[in-house]
N, C-alpha and C. Protein backbone atom coordinates (compact mmCIF):
# COMPACT_ATOMS: atom_id res chain seq x y z
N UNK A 1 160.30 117.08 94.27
CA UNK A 1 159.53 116.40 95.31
C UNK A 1 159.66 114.90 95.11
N UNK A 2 159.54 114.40 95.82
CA UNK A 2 159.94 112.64 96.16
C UNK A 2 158.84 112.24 95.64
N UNK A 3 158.87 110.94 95.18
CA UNK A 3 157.85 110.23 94.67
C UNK A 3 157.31 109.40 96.31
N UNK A 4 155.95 108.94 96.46
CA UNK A 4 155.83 108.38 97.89
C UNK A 4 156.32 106.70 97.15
N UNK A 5 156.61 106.27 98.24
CA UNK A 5 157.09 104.53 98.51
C UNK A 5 155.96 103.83 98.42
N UNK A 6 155.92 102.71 97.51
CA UNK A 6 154.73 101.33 97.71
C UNK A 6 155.38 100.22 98.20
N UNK A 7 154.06 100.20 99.40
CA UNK A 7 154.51 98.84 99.62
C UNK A 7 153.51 97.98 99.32
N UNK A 8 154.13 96.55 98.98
CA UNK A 8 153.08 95.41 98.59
C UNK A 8 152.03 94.93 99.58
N UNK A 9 152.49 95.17 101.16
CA UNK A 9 151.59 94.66 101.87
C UNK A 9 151.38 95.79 102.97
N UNK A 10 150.29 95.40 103.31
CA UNK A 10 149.56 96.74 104.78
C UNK A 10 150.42 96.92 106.20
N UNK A 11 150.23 97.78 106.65
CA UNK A 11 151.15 97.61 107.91
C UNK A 11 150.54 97.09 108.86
N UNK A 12 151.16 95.98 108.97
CA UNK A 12 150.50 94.91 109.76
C UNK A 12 150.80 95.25 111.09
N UNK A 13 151.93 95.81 111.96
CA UNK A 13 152.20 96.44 113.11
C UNK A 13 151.30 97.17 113.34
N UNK A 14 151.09 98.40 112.43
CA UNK A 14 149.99 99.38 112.77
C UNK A 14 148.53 98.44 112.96
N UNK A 15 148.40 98.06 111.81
CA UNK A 15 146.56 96.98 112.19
C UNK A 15 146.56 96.43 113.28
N UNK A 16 147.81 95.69 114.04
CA UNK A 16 147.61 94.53 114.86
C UNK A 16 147.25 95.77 116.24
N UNK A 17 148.22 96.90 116.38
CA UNK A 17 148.12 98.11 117.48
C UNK A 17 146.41 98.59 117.59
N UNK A 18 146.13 99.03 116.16
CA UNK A 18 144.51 99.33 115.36
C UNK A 18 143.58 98.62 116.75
N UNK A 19 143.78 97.25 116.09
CA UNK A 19 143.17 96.16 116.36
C UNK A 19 142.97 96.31 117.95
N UNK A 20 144.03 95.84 118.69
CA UNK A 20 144.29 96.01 120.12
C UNK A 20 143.77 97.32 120.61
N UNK A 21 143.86 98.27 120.33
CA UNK A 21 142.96 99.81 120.86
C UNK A 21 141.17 99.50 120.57
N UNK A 22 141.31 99.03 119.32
CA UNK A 22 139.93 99.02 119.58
C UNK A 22 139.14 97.58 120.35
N UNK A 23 139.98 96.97 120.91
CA UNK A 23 139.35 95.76 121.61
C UNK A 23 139.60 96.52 122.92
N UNK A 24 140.68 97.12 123.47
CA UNK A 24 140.82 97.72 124.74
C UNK A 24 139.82 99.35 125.02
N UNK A 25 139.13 99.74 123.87
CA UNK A 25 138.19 100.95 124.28
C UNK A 25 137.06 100.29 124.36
N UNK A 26 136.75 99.16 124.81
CA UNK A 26 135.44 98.51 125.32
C UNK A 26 136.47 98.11 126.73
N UNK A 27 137.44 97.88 127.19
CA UNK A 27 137.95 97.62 128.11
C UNK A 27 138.07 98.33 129.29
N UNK A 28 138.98 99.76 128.79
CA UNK A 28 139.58 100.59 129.70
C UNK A 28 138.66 101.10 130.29
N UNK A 29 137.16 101.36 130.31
CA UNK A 29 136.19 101.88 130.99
C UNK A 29 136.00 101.12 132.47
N UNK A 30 135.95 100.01 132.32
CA UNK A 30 135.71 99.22 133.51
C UNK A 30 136.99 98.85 133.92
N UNK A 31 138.25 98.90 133.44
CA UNK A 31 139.26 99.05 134.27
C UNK A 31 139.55 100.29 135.09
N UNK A 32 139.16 101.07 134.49
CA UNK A 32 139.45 102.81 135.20
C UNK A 32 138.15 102.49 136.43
N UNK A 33 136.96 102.10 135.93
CA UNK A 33 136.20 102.00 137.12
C UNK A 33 136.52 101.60 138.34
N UNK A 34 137.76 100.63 138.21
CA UNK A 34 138.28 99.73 139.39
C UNK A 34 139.39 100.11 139.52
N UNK A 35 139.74 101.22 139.57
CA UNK A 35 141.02 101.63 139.62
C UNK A 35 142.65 101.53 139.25
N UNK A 36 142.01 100.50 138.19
CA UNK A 36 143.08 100.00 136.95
C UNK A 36 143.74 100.44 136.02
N UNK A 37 144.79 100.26 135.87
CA UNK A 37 145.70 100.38 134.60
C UNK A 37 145.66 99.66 134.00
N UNK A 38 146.09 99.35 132.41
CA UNK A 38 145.90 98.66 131.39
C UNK A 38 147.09 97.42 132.06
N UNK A 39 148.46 97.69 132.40
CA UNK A 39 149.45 97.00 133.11
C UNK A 39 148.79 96.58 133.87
N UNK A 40 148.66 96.99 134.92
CA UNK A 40 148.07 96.70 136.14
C UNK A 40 147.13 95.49 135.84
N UNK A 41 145.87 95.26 135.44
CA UNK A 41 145.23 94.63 134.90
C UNK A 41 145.81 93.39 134.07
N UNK A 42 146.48 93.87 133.37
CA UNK A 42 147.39 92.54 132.75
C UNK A 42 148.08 92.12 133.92
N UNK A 43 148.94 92.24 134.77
CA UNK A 43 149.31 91.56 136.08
C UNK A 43 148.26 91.08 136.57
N UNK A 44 147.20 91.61 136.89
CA UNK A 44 146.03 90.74 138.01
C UNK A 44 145.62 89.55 137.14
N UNK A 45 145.38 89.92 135.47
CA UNK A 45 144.86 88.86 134.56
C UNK A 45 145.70 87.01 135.06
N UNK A 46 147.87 87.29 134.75
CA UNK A 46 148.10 86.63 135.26
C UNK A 46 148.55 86.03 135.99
N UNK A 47 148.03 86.74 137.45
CA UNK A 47 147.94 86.28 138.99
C UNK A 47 146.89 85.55 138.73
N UNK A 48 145.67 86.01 138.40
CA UNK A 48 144.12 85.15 138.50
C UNK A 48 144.37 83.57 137.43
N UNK A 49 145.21 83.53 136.45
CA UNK A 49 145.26 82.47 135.87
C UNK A 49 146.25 81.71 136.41
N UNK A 50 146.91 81.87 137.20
CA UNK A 50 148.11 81.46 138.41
C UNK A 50 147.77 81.22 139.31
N UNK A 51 146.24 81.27 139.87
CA UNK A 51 145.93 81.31 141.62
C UNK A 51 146.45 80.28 141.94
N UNK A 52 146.24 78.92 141.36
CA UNK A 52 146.64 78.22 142.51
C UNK A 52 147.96 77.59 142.71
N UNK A 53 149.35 78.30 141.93
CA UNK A 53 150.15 78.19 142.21
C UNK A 53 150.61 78.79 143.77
N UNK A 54 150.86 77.37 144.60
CA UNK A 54 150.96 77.55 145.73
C UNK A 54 152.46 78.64 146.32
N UNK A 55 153.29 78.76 145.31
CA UNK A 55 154.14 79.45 145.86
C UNK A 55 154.09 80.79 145.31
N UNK A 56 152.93 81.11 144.52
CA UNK A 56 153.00 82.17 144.02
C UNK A 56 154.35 82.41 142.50
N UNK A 57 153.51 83.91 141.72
CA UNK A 57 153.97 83.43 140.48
C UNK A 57 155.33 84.66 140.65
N UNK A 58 156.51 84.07 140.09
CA UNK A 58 157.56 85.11 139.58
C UNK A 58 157.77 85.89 138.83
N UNK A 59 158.26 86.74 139.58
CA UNK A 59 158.38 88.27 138.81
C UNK A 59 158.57 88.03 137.25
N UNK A 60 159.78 87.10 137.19
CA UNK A 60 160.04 87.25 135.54
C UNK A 60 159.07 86.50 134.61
N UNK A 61 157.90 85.66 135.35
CA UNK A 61 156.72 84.94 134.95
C UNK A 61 156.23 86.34 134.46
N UNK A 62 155.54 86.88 135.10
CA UNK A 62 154.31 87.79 135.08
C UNK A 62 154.99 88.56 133.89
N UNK A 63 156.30 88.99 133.89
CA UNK A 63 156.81 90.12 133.14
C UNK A 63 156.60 89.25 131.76
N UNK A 64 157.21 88.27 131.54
CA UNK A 64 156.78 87.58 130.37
C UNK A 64 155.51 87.29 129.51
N UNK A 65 154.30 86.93 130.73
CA UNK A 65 153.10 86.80 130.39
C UNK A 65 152.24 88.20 130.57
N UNK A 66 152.49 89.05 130.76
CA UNK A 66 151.92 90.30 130.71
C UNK A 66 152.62 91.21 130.02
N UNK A 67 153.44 90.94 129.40
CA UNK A 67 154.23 91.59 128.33
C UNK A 67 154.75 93.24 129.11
N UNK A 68 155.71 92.97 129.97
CA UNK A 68 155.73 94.31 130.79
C UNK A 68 157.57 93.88 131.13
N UNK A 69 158.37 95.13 130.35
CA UNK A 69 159.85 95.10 130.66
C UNK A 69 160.13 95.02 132.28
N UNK A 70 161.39 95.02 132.55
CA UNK A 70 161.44 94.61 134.02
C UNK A 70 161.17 95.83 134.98
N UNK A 71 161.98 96.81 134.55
CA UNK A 71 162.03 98.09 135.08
C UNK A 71 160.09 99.03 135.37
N UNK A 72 159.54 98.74 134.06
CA UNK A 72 158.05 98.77 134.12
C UNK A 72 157.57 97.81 135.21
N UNK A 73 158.25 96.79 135.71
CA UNK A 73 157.02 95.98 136.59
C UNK A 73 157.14 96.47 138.00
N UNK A 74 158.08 96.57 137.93
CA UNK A 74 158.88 96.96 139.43
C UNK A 74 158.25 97.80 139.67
N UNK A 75 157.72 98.97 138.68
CA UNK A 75 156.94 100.36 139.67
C UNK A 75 155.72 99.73 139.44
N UNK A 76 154.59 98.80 138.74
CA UNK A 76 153.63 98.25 138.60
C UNK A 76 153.55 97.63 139.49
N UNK A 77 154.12 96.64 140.01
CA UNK A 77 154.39 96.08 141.58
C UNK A 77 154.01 96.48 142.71
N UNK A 78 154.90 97.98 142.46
CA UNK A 78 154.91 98.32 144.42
C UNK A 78 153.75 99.31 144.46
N UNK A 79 153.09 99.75 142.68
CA UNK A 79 151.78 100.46 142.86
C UNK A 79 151.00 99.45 143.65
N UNK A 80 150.49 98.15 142.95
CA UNK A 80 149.19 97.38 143.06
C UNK A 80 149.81 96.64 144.51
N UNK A 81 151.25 96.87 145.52
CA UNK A 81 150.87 96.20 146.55
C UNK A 81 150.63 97.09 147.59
N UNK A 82 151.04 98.74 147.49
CA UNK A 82 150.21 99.94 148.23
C UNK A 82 148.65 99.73 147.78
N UNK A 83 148.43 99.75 146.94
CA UNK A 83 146.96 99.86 147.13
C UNK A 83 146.39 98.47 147.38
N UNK A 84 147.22 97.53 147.81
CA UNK A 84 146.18 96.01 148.43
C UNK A 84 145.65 95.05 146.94
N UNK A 85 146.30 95.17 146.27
CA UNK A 85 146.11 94.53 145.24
C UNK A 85 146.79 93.31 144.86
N UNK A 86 148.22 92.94 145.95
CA UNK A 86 149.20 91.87 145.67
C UNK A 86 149.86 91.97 146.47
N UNK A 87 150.61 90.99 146.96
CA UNK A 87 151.36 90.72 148.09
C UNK A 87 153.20 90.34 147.00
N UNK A 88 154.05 90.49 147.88
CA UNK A 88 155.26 89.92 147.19
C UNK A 88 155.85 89.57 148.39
N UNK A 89 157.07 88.70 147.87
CA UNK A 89 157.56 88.25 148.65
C UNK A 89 158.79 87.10 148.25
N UNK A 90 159.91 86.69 149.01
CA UNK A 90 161.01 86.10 148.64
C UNK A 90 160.14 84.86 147.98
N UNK A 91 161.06 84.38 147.19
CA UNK A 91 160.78 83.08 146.67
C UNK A 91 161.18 81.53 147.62
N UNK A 92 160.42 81.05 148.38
CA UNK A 92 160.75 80.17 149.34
C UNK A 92 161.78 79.39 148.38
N UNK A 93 161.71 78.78 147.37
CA UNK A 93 162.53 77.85 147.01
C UNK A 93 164.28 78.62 146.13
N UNK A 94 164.44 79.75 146.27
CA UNK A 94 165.53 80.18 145.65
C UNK A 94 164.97 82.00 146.21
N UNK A 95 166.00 82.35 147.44
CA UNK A 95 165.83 83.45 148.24
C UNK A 95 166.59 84.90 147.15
N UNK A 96 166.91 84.30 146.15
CA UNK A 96 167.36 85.65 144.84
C UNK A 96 165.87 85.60 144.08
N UNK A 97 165.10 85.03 144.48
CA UNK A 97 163.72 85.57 143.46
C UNK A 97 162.64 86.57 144.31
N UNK A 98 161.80 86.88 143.92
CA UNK A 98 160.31 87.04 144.58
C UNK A 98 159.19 86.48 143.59
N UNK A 99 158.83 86.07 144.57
CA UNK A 99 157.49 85.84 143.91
C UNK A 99 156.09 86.75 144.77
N UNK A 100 155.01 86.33 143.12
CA UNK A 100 153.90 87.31 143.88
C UNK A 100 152.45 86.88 143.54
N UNK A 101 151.64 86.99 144.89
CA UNK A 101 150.10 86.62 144.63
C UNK A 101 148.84 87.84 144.63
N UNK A 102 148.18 87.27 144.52
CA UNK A 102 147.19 88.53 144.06
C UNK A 102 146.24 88.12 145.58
N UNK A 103 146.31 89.36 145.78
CA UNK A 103 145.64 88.98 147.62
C UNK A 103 143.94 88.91 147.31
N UNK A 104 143.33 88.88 148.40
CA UNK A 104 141.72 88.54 148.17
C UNK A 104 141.58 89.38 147.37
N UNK A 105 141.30 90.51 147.87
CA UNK A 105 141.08 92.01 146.63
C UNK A 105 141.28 92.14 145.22
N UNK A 106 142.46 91.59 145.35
CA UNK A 106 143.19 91.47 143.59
C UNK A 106 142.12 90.78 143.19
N UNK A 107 142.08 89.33 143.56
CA UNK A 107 141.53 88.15 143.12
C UNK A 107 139.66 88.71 143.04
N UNK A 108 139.39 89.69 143.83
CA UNK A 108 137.56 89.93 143.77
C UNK A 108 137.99 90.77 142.30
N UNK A 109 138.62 91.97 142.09
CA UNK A 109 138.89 92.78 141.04
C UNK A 109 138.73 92.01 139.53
N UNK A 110 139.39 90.32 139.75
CA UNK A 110 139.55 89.76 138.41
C UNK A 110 138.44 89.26 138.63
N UNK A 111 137.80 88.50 139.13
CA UNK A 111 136.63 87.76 138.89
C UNK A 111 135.39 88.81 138.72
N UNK A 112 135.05 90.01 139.11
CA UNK A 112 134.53 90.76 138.65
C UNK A 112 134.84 91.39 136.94
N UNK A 113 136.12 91.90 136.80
CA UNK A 113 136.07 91.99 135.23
C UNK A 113 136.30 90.91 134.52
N UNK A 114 136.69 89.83 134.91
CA UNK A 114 136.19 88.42 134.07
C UNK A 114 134.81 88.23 133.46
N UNK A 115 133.83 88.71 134.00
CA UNK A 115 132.91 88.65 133.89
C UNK A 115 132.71 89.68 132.56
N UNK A 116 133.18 90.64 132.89
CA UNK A 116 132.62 91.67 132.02
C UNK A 116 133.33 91.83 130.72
N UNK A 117 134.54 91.48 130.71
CA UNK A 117 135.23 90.92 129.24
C UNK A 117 135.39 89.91 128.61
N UNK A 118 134.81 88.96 129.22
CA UNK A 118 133.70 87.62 128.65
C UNK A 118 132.78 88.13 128.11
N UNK A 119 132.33 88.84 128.88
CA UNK A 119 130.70 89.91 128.17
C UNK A 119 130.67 90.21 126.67
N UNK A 120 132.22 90.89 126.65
CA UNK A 120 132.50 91.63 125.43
C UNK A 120 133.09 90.35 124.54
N UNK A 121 133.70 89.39 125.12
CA UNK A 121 134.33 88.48 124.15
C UNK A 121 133.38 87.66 123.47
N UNK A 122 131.87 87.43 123.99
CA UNK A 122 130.99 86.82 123.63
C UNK A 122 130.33 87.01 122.50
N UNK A 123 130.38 89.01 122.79
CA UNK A 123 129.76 89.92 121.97
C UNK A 123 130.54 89.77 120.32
N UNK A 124 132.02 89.82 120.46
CA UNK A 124 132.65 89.80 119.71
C UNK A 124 132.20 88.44 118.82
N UNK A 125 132.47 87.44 119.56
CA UNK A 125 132.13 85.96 118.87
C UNK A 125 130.70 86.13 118.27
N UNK A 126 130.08 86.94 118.76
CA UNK A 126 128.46 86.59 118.21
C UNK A 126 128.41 87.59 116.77
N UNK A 127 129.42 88.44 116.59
CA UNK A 127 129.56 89.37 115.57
C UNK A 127 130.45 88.89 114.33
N UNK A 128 131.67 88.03 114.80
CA UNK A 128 132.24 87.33 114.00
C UNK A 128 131.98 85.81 113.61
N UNK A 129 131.35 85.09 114.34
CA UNK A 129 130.92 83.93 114.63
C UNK A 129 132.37 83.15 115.46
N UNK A 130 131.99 82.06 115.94
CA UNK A 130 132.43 81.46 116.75
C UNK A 130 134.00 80.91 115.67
N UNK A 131 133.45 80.64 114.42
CA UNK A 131 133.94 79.63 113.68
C UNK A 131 135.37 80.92 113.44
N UNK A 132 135.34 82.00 113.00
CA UNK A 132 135.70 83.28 112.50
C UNK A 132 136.77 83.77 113.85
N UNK A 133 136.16 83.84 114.94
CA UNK A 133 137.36 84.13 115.71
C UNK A 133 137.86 83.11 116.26
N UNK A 134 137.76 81.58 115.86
CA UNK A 134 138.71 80.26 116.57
C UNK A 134 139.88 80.61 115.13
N UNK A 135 139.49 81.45 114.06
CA UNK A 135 140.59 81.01 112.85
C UNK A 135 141.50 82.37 113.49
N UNK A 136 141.19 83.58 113.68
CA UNK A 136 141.73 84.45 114.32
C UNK A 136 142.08 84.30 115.19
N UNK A 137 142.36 83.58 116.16
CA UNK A 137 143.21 83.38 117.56
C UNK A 137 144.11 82.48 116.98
N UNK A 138 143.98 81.46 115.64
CA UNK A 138 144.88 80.22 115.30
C UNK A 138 146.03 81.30 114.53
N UNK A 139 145.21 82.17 113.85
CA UNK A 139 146.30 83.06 112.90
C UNK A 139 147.20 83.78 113.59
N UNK A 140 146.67 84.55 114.66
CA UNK A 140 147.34 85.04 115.56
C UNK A 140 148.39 84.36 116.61
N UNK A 141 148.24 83.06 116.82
CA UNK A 141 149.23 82.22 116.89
C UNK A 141 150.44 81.82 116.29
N UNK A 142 149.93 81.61 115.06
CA UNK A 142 150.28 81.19 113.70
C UNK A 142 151.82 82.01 113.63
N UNK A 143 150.58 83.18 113.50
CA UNK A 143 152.19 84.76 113.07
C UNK A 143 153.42 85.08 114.37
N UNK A 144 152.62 84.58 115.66
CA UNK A 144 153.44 85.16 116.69
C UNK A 144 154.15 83.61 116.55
N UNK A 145 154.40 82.25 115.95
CA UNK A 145 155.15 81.35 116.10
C UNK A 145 156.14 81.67 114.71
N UNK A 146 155.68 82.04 113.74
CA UNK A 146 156.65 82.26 112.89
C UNK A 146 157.16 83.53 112.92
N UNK A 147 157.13 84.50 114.23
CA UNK A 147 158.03 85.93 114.00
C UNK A 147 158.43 85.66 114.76
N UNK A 148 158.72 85.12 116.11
CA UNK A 148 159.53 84.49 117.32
C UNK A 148 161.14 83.96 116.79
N UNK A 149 161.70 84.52 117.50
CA UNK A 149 163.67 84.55 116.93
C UNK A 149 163.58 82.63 116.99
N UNK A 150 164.47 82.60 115.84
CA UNK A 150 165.28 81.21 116.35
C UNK A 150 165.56 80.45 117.45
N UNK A 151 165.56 79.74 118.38
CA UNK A 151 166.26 79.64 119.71
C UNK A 151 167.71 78.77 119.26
N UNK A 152 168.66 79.41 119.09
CA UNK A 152 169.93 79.18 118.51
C UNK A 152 170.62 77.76 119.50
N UNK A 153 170.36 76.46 118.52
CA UNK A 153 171.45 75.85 119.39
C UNK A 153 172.66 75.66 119.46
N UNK A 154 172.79 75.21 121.06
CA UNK A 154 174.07 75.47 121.68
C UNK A 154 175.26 74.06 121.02
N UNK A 155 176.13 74.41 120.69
CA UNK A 155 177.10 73.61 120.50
C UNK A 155 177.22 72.21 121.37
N UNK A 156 177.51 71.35 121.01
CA UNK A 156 178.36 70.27 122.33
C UNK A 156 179.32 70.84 123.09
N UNK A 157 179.30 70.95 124.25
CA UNK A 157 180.71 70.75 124.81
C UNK A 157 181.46 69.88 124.77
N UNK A 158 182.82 69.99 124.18
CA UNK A 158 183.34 69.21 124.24
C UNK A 158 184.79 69.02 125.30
């Protein structure tokens, strides 16, 4: 029989996943209430922090800031604009894009659970203190700036 493997440090993938489930099972209740998906919801999150981009935000925006591959957005898309949740549409300034806004509806959906995961984020701060989760959002910064690839530079042309 195999001896088991040590490792020196915790699995930090698994904790950070840990972590994220249990901040999203105070979540998913009032997203399911509103007929939300966890995706879904992350798209409206940033449409609502985008409103007043007048031309509306791009596909490969949202996919970036909502952490959602391309092929995933595309059916996330044409869900939330059947059910009246977002509008799309060519990109006025370059007709190979679309861009997309979150129609009134979308926009009542976020300002309603804004409210209510502020609720919980408050809750959180009042459990960790204020001081405790400003070092936890810095750490969490921290790690996602030092695991981020290289951005390899490009040679001169010469």
């Amino acid at each position: 029989m195999s001896q088991p493997i040590t490792f020196a440090h915790r699995n930090l993938p698994r904790l950070l996943l840990e972590a994220r489930e249990a901040v999203l099972a105070h979540t998913r209740p009032d997203l399911r209430a509103h007929g939300l998906s966890d995706q879904q919801w992350r798209v409206l999150r940033v449409l609502g922090e985008h409103a007043q981009e007048p031309d509306g935000v791009e596909t490969g925006r949202i996919a970036r800031e909502a952490f959602l591959p391309g092929p995933s957005l595309t059916g996330v898309l044409a869900r939330m604009e059947r059910d009246g949740l977002i509008a799309r549409q060519r990109c006025p300034k370059d007709a190979r894009r679309t861009v997309v806004r979150a129609t009134p509806q979308g926009l009542r959906k976020v300002r309603v659970l804004s409210q209510t995961i502020e609720s919980h984020y408050r809750s959180v701060e009042a459990q960790l203190g204020a001081r405790r989760l400003k070092e936890l959002y810095e750490l969490l910064d921290a790690l996602i700036a030092v695991e981020q690839p290289a951005t390899p530079v490009s040679a001169p042309v010469v």
